[in-house]
Every structure is written in structure tokens, then in C-alpha cells.
N, C-alpha and C. Protein backbone atom coordinates (compact mmCIF):
# COMPACT_ATOMS: atom_id res chain seq x y z
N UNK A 1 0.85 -1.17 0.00
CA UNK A 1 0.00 0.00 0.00
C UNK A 1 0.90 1.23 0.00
N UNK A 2 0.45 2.06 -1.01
CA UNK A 2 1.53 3.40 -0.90
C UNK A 2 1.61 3.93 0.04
N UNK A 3 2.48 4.78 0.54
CA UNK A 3 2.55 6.03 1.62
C UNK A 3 2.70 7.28 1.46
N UNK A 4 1.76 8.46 2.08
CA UNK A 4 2.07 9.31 1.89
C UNK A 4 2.56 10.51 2.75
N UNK A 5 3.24 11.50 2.59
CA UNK A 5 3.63 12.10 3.58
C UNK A 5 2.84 14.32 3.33
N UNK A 6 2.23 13.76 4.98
CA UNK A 6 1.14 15.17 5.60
C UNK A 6 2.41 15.88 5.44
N UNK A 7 2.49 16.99 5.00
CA UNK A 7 3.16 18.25 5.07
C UNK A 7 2.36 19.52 5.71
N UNK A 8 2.90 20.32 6.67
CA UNK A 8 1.93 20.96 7.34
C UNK A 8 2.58 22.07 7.30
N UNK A 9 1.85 23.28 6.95
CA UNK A 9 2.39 24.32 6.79
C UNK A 9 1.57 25.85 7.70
N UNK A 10 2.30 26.66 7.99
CA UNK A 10 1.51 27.48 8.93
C UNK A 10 1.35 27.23 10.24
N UNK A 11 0.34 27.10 10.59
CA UNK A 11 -0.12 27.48 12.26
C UNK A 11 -0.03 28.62 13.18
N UNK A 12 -0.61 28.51 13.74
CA UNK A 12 -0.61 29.54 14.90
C UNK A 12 -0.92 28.55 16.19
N UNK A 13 0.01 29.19 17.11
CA UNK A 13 -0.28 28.28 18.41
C UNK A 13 -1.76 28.77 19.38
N UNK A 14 -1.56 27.93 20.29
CA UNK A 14 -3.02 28.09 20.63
C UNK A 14 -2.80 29.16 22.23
N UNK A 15 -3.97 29.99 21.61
CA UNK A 15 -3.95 31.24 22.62
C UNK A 15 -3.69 30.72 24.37
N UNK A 16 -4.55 29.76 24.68
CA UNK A 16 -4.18 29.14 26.40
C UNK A 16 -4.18 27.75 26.22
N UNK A 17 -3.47 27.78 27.45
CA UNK A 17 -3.08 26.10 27.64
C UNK A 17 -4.47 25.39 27.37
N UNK A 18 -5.48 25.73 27.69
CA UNK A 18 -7.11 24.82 27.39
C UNK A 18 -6.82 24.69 25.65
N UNK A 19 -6.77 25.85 25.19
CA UNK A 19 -6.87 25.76 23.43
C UNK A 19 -5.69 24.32 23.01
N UNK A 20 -4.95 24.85 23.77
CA UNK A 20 -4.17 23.84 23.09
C UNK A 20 -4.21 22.36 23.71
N UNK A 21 -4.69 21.97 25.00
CA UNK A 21 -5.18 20.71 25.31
C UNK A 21 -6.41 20.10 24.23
N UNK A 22 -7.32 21.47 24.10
CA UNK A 22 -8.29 20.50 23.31
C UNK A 22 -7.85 20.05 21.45
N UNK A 23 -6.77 21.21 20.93
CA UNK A 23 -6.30 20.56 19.75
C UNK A 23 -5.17 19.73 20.13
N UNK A 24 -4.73 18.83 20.86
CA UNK A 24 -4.06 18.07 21.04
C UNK A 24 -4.88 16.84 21.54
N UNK A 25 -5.98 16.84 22.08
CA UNK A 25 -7.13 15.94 21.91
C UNK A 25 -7.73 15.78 21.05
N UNK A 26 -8.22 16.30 20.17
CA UNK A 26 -8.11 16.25 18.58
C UNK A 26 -7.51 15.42 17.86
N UNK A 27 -6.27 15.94 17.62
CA UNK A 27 -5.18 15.13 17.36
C UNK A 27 -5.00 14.00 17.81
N UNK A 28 -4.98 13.26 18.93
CA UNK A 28 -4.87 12.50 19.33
C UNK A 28 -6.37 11.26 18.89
N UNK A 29 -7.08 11.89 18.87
CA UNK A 29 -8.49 11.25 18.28
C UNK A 29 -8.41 11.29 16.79
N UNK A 30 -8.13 12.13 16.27
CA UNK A 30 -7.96 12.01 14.52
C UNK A 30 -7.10 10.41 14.58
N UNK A 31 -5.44 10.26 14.90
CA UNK A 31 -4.74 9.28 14.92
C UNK A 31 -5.35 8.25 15.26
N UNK A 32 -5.96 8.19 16.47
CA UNK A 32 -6.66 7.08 16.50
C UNK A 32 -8.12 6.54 15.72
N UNK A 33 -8.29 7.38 15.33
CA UNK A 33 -9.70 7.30 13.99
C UNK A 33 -8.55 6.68 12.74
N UNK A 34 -7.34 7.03 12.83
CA UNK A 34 -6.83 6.41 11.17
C UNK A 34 -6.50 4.75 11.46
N UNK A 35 -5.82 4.43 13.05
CA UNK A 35 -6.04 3.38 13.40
C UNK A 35 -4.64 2.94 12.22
N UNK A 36 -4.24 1.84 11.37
CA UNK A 36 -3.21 1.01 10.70
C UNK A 36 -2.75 2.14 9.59
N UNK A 37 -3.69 2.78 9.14
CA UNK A 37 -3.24 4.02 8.42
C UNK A 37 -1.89 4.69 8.87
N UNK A 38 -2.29 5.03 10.12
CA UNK A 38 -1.06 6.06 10.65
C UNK A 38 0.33 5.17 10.27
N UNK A 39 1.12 6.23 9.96
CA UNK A 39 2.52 4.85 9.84
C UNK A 39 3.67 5.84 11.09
N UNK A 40 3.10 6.77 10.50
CA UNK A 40 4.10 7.84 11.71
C UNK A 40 3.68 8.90 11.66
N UNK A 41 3.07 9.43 13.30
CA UNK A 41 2.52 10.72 13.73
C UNK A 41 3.23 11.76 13.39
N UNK A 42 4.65 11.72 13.27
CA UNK A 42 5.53 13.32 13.07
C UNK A 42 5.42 13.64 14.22
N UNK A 43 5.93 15.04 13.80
CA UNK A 43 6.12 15.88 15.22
C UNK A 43 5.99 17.24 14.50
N UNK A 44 5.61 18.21 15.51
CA UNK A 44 6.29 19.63 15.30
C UNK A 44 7.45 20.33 15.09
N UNK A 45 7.36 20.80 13.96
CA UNK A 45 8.98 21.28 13.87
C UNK A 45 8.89 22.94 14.22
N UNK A 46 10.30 23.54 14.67
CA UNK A 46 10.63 24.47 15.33
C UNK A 46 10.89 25.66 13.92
N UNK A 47 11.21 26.75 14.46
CA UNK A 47 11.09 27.58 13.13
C UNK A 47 11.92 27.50 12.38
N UNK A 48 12.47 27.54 10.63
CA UNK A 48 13.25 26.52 9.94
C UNK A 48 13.98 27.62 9.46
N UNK A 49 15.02 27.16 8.49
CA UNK A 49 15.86 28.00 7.56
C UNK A 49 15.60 27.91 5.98
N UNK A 50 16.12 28.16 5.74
CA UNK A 50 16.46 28.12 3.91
C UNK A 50 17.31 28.33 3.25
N UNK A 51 17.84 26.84 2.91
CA UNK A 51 19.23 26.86 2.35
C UNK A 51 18.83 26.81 0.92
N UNK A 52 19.57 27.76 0.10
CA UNK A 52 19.61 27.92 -1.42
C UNK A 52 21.31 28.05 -2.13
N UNK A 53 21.50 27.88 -3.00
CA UNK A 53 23.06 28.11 -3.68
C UNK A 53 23.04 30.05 -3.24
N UNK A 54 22.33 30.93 -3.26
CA UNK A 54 22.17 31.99 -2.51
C UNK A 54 22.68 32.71 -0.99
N UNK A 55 22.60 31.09 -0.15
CA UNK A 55 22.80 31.18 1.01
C UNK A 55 21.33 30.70 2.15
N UNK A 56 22.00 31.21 2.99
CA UNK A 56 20.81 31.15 4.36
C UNK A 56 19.80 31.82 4.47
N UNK A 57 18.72 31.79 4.27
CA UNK A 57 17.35 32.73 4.78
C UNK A 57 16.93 32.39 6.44
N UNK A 58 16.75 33.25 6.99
CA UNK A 58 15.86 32.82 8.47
C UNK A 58 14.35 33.05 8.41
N UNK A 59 13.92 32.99 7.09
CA UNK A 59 12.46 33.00 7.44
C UNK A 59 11.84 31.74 6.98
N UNK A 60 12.57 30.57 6.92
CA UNK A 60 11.96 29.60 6.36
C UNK A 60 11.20 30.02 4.92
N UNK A 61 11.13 30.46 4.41
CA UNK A 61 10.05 30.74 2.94
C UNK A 61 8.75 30.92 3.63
N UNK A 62 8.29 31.42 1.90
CA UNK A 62 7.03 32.10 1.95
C UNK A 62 5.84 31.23 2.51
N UNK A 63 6.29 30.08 2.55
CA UNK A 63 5.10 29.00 3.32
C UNK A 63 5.70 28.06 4.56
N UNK A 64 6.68 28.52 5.30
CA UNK A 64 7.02 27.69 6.35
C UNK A 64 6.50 25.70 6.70
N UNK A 65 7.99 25.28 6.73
CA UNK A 65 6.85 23.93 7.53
C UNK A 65 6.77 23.81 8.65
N UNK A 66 5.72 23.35 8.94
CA UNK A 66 5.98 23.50 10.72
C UNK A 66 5.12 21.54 11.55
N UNK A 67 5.21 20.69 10.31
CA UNK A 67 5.18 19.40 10.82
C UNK A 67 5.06 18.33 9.95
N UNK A 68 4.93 17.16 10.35
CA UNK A 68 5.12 16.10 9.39
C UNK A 68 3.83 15.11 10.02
N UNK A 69 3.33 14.25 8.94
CA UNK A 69 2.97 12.75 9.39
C UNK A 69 3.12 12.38 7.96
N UNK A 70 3.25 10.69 8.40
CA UNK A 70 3.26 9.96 6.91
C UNK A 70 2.05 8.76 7.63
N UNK A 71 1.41 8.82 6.23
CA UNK A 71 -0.07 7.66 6.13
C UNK A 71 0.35 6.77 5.31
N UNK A 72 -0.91 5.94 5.79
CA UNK A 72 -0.97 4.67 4.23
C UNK A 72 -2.27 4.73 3.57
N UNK A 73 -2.27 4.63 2.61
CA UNK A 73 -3.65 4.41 1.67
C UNK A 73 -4.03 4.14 0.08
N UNK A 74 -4.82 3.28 -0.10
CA UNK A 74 -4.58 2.94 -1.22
C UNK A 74 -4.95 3.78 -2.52
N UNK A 75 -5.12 5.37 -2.06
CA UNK A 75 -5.05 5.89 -3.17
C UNK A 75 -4.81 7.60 -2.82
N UNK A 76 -4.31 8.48 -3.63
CA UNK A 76 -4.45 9.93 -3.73
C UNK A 76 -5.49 10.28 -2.74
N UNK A 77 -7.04 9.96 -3.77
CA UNK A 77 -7.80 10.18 -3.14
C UNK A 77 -8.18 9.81 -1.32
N UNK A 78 -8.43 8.96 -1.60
CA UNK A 78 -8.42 8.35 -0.28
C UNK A 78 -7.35 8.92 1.04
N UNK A 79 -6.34 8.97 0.90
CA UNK A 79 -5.46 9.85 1.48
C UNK A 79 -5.91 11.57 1.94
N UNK A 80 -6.21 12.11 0.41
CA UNK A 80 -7.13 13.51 0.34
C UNK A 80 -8.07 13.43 1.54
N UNK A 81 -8.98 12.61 1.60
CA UNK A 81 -10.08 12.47 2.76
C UNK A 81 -9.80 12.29 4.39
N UNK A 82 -8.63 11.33 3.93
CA UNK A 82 -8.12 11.41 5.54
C UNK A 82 -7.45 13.07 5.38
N UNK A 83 -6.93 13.45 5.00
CA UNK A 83 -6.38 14.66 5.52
C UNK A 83 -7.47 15.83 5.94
N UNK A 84 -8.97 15.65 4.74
CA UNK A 84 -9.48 16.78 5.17
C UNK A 84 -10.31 16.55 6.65
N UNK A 85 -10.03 15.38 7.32
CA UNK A 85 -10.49 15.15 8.42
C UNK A 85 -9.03 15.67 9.91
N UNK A 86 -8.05 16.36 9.43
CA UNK A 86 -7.31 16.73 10.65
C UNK A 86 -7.32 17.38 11.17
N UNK A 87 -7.08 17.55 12.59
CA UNK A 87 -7.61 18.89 12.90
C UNK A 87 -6.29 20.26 12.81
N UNK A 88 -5.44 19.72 12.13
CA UNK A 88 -4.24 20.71 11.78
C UNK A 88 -5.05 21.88 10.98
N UNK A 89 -6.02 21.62 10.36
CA UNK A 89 -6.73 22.67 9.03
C UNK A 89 -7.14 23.46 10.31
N UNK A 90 -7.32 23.51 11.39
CA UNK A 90 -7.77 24.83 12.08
C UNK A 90 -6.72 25.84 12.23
N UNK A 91 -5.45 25.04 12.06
CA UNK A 91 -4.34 26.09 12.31
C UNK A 91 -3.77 26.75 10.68
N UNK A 92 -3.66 25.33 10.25
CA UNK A 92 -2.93 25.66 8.93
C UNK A 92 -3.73 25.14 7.78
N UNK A 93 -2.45 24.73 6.54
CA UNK A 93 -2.74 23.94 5.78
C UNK A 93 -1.78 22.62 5.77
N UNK A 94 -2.48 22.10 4.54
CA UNK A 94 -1.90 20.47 4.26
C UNK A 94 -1.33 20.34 2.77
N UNK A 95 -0.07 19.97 2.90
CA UNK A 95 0.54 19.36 1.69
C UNK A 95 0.13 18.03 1.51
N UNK A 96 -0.14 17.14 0.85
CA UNK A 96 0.09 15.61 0.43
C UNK A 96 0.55 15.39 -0.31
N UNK A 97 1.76 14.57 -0.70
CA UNK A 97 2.50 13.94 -1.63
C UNK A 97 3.05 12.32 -0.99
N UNK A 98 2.86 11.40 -2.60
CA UNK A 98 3.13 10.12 -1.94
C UNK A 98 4.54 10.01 -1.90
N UNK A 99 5.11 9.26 -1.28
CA UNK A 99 6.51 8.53 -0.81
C UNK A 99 6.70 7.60 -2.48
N UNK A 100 8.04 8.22 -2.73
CA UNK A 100 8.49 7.04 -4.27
C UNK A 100 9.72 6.23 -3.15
N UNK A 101 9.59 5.30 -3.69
CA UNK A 101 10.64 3.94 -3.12
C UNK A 101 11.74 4.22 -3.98
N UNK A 102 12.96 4.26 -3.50
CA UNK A 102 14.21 4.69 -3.83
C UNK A 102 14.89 2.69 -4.44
């Protein structure tokens, strides 16, 4: 079954510790709604750079990433649906692209 990998871009953190308990309950309920799907939750990433033949940027680019998960599913679509069910879309957005086997 292919894999694909959540690219998460944006966010804003959550105004009080409650905001952010309940999107982390969320989260935690989305994952467990994907159940064998999930292959790896990711994590949050910290604020990034941008390396170019140019040099270093500190603003990460015009669309920052700010997390990862990789799924399984047997199609684009299907994948598409699990994503529009995360609760990351309250903060940000979602990349999807599948994993090619090297």
C-alpha cells in the first residue's frame, strides 16, 4: 500500500493552555480514527531555515513547515479524505505527496 507524507504548513499556536489541550485531543483522536493508516505521527517542527546556492534565509520561505505525518492508503484520493479530516486545518494547511521507493 503506498505512503504518503502530511506536510503541514503554517499554524498559529493556541492562545491558552485549554486551546491547546483540546487541539491536542483532537489530534490525538484524529490518529486514533486512522487506526493502521497512521505509519508515523511526526512531530512539530521548530522555526526553519532556507538553504539555497544563494545562502541562508531565516524565514523559512514564503510557506514555512511547521510538521510532518506519513499515512498509508490505497489511493491519492483516499489519502485527500483522511487529511481533510485533521484537525491541523484549524491552524494551517496540508501538503500531500506520496513517498516514491528509492
Amino acid at each position: 500500500m503506498p505512503e504518503f507524507m502530511f506536510a503541514c504548513h503554517g499554524g498559529k499556536k493556541p492562545e491558552t493552555p485549554e486551546q491547546g489541550a483540546e487541539l491536542m485531543a483532537k489530534w490525538h483522536a484524529w490518529i486514533a480514527d486512522l487506526g493502521d493508516a497512521m505509519v508515523n505521527p511526526g512531530t512539530p517542527l521548530g522555526k526553519s531555515k532556507t538553504v539555497s546556492a544563494d545562502g541562508v534565509a531565516d524565514d523559512g520561505g514564503a510557506n514555512p513547515l511547521s510538521g510532518f505525518s506519513i499515512v498509508k492508503a490505497d489511493s491519492m484520493d483516499a489519502v485527500l479524505e483522511m487529511a481533510k479530516t485533521c484537525p491541523f486545518l484549524e491552524m494551517g494547511t496540508i501538503e500531500v505527496a506520496e513517498t516514491m521507493e528509492m
